[in-house]
N, C-alpha and C. Protein backbone atom coordinates (compact mmCIF):
# COMPACT_ATOMS: atom_id res chain seq x y z
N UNK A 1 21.04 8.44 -3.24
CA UNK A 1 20.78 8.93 -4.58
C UNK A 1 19.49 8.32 -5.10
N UNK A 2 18.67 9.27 -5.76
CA UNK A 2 17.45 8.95 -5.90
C UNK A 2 17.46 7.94 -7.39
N UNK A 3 16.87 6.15 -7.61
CA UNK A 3 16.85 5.86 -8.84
C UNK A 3 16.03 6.06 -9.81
N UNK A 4 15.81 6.75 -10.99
CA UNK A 4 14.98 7.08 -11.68
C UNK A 4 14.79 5.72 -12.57
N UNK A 5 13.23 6.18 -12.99
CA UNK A 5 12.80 4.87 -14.56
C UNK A 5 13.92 4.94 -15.34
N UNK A 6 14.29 4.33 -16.19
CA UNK A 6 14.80 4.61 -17.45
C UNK A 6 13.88 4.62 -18.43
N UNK A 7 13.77 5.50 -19.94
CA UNK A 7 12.51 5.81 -20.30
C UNK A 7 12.04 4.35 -21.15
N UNK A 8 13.05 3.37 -21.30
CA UNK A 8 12.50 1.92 -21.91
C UNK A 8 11.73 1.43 -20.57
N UNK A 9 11.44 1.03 -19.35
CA UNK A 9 10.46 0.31 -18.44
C UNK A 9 9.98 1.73 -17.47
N UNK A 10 9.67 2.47 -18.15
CA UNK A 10 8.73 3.67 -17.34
C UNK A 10 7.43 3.35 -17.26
N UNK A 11 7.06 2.37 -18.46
CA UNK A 11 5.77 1.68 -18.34
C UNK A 11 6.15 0.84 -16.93
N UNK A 12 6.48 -0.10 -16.85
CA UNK A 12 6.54 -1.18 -15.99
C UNK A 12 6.58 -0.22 -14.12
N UNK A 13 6.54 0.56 -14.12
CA UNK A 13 7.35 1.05 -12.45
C UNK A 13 5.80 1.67 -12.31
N UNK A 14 5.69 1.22 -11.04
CA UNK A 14 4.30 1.73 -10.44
C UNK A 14 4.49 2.93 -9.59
N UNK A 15 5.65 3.09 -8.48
CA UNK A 15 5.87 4.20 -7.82
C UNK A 15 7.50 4.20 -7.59
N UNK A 16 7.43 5.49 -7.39
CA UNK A 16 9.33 5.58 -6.95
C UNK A 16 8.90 6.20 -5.37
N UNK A 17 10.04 6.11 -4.47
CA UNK A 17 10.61 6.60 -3.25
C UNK A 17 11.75 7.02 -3.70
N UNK A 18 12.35 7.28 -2.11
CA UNK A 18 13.84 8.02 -2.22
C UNK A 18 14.58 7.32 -2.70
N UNK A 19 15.11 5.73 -2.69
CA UNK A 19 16.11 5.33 -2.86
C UNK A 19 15.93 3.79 -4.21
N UNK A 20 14.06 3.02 -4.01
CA UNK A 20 13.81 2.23 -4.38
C UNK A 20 12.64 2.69 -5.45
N UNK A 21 12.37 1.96 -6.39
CA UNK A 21 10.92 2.01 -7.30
C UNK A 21 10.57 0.86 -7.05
N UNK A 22 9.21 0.65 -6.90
CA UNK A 22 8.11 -0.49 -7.48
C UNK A 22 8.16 -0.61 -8.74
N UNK A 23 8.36 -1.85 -9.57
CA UNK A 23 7.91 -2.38 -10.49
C UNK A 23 7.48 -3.87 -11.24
N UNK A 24 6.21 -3.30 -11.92
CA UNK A 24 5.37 -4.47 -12.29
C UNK A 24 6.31 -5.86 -12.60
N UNK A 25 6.07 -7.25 -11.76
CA UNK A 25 6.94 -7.79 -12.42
C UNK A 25 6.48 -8.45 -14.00
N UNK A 26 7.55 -7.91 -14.63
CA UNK A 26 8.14 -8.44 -16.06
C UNK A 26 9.12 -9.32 -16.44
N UNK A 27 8.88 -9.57 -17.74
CA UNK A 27 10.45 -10.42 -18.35
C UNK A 27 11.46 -9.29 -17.89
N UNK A 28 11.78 -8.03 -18.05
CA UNK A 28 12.74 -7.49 -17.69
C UNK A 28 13.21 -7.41 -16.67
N UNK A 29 12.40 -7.66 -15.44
CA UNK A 29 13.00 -7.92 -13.97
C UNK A 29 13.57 -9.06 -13.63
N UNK A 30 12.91 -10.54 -14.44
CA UNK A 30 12.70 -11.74 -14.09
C UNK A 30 13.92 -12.41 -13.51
N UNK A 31 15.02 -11.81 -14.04
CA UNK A 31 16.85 -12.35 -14.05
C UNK A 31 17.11 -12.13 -13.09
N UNK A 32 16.83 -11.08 -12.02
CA UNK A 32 17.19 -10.75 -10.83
C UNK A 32 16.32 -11.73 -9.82
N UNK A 33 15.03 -11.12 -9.79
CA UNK A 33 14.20 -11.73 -8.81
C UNK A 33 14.47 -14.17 -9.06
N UNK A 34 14.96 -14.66 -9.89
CA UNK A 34 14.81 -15.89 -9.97
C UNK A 34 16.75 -16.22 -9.67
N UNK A 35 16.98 -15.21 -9.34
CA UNK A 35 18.75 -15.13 -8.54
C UNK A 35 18.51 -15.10 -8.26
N UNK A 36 17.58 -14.88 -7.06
CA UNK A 36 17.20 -14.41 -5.53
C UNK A 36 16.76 -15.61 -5.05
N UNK A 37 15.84 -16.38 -5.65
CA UNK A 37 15.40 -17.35 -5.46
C UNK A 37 16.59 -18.76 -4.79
N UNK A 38 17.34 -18.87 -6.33
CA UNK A 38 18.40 -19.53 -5.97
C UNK A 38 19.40 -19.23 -5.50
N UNK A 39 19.23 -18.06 -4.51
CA UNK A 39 20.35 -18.06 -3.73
C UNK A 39 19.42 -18.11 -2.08
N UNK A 40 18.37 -18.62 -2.59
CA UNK A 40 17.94 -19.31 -0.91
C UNK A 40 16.76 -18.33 -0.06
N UNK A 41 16.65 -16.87 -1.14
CA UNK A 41 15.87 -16.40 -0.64
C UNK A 41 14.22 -16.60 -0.97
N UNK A 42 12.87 -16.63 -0.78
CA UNK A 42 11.77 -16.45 -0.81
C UNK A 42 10.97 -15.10 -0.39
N UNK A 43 9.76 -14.71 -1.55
CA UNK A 43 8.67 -13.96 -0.87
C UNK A 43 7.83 -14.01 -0.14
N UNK A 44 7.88 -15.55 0.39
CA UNK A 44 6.70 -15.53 1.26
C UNK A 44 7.17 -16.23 2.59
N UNK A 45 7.33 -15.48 3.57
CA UNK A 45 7.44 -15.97 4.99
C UNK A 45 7.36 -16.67 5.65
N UNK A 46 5.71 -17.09 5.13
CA UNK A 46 5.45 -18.55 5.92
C UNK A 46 5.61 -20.15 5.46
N UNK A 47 5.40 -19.65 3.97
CA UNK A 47 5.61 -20.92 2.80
C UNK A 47 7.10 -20.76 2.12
N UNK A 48 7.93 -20.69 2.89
CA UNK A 48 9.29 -19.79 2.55
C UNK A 48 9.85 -20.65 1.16
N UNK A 49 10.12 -22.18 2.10
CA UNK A 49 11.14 -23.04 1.03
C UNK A 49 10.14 -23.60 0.12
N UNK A 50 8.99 -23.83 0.68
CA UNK A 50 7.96 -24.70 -0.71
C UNK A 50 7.84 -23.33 -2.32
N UNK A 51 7.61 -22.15 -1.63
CA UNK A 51 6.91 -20.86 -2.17
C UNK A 51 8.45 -20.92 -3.68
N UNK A 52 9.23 -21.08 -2.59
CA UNK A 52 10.91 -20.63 -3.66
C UNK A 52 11.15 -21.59 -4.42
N UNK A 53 10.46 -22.97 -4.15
CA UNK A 53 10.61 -24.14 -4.74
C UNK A 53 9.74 -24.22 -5.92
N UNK A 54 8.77 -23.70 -5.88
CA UNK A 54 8.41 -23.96 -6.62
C UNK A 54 7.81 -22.36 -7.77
N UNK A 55 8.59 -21.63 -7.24
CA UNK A 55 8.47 -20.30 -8.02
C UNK A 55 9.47 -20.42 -8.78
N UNK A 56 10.69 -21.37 -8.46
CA UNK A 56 11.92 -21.48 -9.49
C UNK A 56 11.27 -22.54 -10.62
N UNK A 57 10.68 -23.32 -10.88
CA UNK A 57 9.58 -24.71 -11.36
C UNK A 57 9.04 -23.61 -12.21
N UNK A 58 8.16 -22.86 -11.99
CA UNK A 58 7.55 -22.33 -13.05
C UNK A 58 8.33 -21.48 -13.82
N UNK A 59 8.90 -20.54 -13.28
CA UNK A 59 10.18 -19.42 -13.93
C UNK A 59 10.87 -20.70 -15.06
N UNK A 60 10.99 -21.76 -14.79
CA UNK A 60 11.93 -22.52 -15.60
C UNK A 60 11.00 -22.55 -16.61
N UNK A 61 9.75 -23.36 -16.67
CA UNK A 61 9.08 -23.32 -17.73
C UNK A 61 8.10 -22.41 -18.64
N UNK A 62 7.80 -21.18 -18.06
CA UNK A 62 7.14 -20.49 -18.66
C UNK A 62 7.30 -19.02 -17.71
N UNK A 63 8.26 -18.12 -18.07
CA UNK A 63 8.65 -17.39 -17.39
C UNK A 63 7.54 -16.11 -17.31
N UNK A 64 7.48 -16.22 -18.94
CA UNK A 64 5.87 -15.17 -19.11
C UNK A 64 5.00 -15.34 -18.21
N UNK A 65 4.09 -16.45 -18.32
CA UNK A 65 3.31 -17.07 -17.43
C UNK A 65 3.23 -16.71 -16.01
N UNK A 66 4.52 -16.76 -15.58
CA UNK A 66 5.20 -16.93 -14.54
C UNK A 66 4.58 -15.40 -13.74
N UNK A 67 5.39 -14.39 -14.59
CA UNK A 67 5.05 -12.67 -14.19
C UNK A 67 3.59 -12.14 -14.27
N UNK A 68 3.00 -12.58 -15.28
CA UNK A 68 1.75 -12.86 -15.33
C UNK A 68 0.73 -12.97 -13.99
N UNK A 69 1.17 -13.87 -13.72
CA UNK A 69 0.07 -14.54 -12.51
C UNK A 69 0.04 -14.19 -11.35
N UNK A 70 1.24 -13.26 -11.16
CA UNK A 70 1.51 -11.87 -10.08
C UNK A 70 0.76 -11.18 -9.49
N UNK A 71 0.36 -10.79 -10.60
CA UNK A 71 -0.69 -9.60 -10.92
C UNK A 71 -2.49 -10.18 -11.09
N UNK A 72 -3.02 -9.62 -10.22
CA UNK A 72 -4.11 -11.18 -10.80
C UNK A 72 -5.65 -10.13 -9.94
N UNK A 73 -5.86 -9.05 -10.61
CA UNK A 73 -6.06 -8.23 -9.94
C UNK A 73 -8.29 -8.40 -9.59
N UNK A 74 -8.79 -9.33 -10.67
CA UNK A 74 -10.04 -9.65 -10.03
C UNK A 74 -10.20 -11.34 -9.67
N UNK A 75 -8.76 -12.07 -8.92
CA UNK A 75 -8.49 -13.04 -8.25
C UNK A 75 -9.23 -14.37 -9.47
N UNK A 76 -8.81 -14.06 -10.46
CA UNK A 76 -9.24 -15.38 -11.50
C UNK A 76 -7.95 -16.48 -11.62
N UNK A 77 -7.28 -16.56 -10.77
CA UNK A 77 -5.97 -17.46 -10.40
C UNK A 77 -6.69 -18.42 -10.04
N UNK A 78 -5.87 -19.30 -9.55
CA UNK A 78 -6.56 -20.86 -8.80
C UNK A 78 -6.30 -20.60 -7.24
N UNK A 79 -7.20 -21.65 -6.50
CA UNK A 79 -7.45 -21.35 -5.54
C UNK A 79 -6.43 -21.15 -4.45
N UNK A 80 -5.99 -20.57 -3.19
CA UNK A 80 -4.49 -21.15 -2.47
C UNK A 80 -4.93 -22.14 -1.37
N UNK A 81 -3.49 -22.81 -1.65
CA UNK A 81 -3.46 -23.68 -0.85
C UNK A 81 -2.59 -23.08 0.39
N UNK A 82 -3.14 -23.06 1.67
CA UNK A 82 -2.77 -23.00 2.92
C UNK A 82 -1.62 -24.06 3.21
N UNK A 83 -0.43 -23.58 4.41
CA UNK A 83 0.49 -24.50 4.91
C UNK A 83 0.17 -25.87 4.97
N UNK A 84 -1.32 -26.06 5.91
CA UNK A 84 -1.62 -27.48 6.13
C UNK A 84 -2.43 -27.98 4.86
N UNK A 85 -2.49 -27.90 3.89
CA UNK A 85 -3.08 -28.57 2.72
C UNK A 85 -4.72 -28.28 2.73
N UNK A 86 -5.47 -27.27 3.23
CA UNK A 86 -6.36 -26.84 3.10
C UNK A 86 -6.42 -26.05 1.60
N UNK A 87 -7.84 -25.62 1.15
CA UNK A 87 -7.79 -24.80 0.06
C UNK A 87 -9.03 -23.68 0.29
N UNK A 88 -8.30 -22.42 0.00
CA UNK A 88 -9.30 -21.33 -0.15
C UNK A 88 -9.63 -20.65 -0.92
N UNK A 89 -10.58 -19.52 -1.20
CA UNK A 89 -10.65 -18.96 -2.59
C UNK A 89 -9.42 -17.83 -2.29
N UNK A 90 -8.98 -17.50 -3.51
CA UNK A 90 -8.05 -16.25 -4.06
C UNK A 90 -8.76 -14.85 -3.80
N UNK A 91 -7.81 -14.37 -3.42
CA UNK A 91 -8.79 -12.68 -3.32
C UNK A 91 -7.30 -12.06 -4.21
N UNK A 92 -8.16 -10.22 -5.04
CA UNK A 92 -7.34 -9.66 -5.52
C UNK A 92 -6.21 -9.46 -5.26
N UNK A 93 -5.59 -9.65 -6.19
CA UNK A 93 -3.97 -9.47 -5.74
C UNK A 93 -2.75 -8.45 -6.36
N UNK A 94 -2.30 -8.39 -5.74
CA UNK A 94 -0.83 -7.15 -6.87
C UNK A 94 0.76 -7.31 -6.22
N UNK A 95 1.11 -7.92 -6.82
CA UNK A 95 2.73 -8.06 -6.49
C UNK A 95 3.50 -7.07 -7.24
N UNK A 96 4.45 -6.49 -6.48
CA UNK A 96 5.64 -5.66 -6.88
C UNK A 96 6.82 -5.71 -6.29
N UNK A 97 8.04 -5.32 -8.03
CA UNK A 97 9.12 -5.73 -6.99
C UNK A 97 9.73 -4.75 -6.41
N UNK A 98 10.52 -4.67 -5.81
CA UNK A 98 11.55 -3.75 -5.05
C UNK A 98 13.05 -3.61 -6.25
N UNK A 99 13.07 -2.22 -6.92
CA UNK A 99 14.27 -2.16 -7.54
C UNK A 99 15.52 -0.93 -7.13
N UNK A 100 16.32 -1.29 -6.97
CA UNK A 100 17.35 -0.10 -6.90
C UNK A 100 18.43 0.21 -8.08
N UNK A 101 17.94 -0.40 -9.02
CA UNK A 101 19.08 -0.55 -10.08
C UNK A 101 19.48 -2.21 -10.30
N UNK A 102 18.44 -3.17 -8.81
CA UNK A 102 18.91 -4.51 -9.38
C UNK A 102 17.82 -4.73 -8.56
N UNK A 103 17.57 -5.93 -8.46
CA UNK A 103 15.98 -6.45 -7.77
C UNK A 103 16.50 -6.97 -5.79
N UNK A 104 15.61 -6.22 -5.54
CA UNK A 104 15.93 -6.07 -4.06
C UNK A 104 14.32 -6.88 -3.30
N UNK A 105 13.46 -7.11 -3.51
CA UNK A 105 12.46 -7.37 -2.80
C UNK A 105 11.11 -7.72 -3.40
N UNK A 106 10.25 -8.18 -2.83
CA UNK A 106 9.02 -8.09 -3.03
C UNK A 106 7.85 -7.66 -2.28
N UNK A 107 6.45 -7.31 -2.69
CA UNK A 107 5.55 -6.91 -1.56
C UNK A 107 4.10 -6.89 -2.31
N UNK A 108 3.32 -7.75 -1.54
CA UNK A 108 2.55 -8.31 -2.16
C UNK A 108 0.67 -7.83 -1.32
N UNK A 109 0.02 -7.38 -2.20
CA UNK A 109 -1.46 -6.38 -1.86
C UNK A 109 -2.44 -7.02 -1.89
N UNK A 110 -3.03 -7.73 -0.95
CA UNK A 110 -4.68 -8.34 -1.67
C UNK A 110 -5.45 -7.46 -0.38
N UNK A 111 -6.93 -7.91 -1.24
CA UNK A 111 -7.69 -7.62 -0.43
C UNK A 111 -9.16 -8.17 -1.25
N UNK A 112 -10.54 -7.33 0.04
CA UNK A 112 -11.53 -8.02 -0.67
C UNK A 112 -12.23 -6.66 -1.20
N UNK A 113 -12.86 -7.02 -2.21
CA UNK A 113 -13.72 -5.95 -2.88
C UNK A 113 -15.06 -5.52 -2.21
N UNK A 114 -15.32 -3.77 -1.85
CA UNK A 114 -15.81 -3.28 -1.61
C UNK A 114 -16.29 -3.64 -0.08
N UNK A 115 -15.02 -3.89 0.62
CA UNK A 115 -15.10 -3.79 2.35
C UNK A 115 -13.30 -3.59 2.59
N UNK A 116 -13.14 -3.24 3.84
CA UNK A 116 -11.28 -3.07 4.28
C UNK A 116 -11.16 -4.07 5.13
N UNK A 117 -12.64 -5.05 5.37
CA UNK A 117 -12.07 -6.13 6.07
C UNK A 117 -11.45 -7.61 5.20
N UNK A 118 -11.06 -8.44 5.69
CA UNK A 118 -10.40 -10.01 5.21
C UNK A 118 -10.89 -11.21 5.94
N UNK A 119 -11.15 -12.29 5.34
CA UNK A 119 -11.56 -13.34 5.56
C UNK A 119 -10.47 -14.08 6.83
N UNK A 120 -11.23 -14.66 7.67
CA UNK A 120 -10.32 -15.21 8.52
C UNK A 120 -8.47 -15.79 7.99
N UNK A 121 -8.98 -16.67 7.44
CA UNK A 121 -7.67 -17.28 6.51
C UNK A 121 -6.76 -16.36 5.82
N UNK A 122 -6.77 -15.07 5.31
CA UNK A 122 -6.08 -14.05 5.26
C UNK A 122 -5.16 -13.33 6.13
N UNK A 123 -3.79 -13.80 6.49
CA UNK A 123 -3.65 -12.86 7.89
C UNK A 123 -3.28 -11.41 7.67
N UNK A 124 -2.89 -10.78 6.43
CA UNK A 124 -3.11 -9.49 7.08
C UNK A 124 -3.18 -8.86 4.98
N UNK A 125 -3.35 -7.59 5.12
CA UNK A 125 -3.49 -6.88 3.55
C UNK A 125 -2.48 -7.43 2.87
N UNK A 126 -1.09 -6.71 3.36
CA UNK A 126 0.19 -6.51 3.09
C UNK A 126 1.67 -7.49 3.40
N UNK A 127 1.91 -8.29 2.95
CA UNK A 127 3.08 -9.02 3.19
C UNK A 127 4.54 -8.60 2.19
N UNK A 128 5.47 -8.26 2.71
CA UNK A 128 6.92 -7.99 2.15
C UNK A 128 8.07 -8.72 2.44
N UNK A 129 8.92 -8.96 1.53
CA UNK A 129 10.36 -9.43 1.83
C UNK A 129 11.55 -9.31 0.96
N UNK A 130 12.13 -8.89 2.41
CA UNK A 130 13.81 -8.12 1.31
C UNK A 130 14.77 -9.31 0.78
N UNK A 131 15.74 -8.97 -0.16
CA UNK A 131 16.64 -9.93 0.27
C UNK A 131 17.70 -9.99 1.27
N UNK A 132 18.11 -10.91 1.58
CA UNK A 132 19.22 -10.74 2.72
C UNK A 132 19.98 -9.93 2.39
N UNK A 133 20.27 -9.48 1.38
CA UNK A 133 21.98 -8.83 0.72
C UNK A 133 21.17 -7.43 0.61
N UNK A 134 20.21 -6.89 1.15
CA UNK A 134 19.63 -5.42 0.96
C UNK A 134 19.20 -4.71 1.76
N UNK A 135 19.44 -6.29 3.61
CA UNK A 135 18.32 -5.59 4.14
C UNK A 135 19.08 -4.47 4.81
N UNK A 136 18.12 -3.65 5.78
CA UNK A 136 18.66 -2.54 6.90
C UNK A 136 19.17 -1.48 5.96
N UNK A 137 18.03 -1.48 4.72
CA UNK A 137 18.55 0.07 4.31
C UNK A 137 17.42 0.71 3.94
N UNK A 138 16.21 0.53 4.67
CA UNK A 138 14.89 1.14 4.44
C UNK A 138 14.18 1.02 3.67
N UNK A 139 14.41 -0.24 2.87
CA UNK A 139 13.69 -0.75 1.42
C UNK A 139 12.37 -0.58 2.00
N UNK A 140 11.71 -2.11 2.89
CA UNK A 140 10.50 -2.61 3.18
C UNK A 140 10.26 -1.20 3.56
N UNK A 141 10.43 -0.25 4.38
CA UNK A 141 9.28 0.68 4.80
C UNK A 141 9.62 1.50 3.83
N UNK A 142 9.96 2.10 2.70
CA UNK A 142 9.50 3.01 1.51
C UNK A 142 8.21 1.75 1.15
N UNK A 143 8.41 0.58 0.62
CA UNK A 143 7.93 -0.13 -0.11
C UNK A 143 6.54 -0.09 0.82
N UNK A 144 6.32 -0.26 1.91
CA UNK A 144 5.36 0.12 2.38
C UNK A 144 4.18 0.43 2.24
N UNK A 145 5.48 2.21 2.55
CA UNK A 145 4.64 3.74 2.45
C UNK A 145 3.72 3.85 0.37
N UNK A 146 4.58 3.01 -0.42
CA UNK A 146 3.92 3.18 -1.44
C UNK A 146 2.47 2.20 -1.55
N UNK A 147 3.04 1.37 -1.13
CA UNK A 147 1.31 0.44 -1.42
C UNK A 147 0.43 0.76 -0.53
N UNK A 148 0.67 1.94 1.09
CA UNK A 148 -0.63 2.04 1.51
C UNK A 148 -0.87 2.68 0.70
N UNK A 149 -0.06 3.69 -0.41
CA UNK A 149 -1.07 4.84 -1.23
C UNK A 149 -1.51 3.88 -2.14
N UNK A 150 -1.40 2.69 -2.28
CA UNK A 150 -2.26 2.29 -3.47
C UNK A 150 -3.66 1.63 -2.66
N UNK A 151 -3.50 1.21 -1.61
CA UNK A 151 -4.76 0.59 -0.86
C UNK A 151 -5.53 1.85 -0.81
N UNK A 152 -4.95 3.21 -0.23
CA UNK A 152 -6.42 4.28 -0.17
C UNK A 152 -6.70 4.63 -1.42
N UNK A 153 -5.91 4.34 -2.44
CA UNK A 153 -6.53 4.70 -3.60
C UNK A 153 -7.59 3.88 -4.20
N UNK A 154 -7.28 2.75 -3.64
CA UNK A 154 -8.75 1.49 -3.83
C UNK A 154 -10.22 2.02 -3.19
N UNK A 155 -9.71 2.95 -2.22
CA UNK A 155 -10.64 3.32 -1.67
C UNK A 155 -11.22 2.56 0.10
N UNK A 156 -9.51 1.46 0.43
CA UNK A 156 -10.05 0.68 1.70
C UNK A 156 -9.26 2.36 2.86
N UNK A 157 -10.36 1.97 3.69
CA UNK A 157 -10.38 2.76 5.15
C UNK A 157 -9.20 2.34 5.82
N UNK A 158 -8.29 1.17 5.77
CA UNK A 158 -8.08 0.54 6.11
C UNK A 158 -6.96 -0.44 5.89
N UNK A 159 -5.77 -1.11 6.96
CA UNK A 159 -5.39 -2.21 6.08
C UNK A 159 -4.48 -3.09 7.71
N UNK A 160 -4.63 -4.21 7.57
CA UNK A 160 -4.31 -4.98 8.31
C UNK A 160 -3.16 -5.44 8.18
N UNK A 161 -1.69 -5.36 8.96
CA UNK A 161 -0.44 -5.74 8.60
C UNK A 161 -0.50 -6.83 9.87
N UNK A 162 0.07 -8.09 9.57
CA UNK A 162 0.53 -9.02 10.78
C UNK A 162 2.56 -9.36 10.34
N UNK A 163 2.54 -9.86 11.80
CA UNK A 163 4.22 -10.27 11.72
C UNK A 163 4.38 -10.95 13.33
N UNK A 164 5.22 -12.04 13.06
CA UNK A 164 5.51 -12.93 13.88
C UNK A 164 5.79 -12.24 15.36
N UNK A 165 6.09 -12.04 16.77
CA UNK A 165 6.44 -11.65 18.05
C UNK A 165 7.94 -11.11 17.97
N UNK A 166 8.32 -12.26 17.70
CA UNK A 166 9.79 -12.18 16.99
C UNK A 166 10.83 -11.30 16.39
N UNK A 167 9.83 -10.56 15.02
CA UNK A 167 10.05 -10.08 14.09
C UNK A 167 10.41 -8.24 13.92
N UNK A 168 11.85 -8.03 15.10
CA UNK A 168 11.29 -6.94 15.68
C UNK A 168 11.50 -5.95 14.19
N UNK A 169 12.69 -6.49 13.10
CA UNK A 169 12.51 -5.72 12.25
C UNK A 169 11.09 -5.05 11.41
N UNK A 170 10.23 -6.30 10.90
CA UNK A 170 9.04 -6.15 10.47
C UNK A 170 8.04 -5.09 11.58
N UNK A 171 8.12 -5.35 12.75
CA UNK A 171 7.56 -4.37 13.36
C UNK A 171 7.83 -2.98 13.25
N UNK A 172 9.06 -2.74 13.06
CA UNK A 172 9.61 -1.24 13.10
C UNK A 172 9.22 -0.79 11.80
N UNK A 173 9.00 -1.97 10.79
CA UNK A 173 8.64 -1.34 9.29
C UNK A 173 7.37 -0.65 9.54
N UNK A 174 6.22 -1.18 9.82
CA UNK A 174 4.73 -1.36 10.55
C UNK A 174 4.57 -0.16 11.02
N UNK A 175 5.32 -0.05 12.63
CA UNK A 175 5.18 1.61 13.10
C UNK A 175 5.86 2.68 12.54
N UNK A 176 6.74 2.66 11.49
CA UNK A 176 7.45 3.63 10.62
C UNK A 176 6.32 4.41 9.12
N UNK A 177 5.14 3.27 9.10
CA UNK A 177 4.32 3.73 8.56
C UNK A 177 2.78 4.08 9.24
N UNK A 178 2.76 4.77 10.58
CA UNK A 178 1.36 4.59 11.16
C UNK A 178 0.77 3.07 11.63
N UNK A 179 1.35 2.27 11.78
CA UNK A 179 0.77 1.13 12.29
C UNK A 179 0.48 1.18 13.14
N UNK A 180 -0.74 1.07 13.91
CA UNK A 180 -0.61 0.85 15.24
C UNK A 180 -1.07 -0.49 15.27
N UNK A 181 -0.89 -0.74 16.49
CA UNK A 181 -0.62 -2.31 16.98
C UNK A 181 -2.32 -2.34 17.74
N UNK A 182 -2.65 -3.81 17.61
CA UNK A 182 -3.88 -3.69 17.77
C UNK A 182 -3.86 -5.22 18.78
N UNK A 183 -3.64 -5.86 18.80
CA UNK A 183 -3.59 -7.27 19.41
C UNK A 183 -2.84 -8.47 19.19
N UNK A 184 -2.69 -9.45 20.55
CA UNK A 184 -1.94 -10.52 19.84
C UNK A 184 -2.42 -11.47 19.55
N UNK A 185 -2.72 -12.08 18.35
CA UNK A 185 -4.02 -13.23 18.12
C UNK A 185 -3.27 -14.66 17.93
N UNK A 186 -4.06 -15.47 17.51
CA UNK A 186 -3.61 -17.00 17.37
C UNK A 186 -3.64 -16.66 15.78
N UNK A 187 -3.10 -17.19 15.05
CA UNK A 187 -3.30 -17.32 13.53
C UNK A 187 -4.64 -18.67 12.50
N UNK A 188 -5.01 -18.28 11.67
CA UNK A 188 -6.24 -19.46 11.62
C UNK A 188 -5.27 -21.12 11.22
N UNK A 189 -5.65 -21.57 11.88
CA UNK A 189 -5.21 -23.33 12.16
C UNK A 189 -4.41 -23.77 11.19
N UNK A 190 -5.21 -22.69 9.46
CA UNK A 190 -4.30 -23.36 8.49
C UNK A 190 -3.14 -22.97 8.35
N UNK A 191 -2.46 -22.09 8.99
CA UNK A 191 -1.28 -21.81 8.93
C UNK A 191 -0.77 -22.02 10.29
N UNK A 192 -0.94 -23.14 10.75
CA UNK A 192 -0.48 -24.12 11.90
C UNK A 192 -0.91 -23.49 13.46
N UNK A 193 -1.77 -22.25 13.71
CA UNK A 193 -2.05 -21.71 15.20
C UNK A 193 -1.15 -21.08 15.98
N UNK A 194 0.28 -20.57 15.34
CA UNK A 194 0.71 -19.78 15.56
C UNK A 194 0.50 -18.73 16.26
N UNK A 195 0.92 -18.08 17.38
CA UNK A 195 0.98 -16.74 17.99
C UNK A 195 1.10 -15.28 17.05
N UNK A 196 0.50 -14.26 16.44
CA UNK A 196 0.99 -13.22 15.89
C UNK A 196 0.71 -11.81 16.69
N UNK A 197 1.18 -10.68 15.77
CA UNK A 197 0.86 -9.21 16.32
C UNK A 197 0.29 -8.98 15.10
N UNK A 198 -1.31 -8.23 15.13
CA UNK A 198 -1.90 -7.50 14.34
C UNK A 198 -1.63 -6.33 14.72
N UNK A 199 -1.26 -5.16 13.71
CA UNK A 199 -1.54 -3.93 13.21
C UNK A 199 -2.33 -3.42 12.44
N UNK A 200 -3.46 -2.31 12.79
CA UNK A 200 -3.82 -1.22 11.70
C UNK A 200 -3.43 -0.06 11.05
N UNK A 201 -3.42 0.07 9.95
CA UNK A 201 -2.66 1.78 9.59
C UNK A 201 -3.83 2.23 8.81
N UNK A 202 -4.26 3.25 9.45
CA UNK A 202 -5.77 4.03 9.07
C UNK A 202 -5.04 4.82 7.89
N UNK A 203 -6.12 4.69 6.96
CA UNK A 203 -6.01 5.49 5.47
C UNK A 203 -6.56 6.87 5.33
N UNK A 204 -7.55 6.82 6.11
CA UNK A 204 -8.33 8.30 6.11
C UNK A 204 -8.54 9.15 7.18
């Protein structure tokens, strides 16, 4: 069954699919996505337990703030810090969440302005993650299929997805949207030299 906006956060929803919408995160999402948190899950893969640790830290103190800094779309955030305590500059960014009627995910867009390529230290455009309690029902690949339409709408040729050897789910998300698989690289040092699989999914 398809979930529609409701017409109070029709502002907030960036795209719908069949089963999930994107939307901007807000105070109105915030209750779900910071359950998620404390129940052990994280958005970010590689910085899993630090990322959740300290995304619950800010949610506590300034929740506004918090949704805010999501969204950060000509990279005027502070700089990131890499796994091994390196620091790099920020490139544009856009986080959205995954909703079905309750907060199911996240998936997160950077890139660099006016090229479809990324700085070494970047490993790929596009990073996503479900929660455990949602996965294997086609969330991540709708969620996907909507942000490549927002990357060609930026106007990139282009977009680089990576995911662990491992990871056969993340892969199937990847080729369910045109990914093709392009090589298996080392990852840059700051995120410890890791083995990965790069994918491209051509926009044009």
């Amino acid at each position: 069954m398809t979930t529609k906006p409701k017409p109070s956060d029709r502002k907030s929803c960036d795209a719908v699919s069949d089963t999930i919408r994107l939307v901007r995160p807000s105070l109105a999402f915030v209750a779900g996505y910071q359950d998620a948190l404390q129940r052990g899950w994280s958005p970010n893969n590689v910085t899993a337990e630090r990322t959740r640790l300290e995304e619950l830290e800010k949610i506590a103190k300034d929740p506004q703030e918090f949704v805010n800094s999501l969204v950060d779309l000509e990279a005027k955030g502070d700089p990131i810090t890499l796994p091994d305590g390196s620091i790099v500059d920020r490139l544009p960014g856009d986080r959205s969440w995954m909703f079905d009627g309750e907060f199911c995910g996240s998936i997160g867009f950077r890139w660099v302005n006016g090229t479809s390529e990324l700085p070494s230290y970047c490993l790929g455009h596009i990073g996503y993650s479900v929660v455990p309690w949602k996965q294997n029902l086609g969330y991540a690949t709708q969620a996907l299929a909507l942000v490549l339409l927002k990357a060609k709408q930026l106007g990139l040729s282009h977009v680089y997805i990576t995911t662990q050897p491992d990871n056969t789910a993340s892969r199937k998300v990847i080729e369910a949207n045109r990914g093709r698989f392009l090589e298996t690289f080392v990852e840059d040092a700051g995120y410890g030299g890791h083995e990965g699989l790069k994918f491209k999914v051509d926009l044009v």
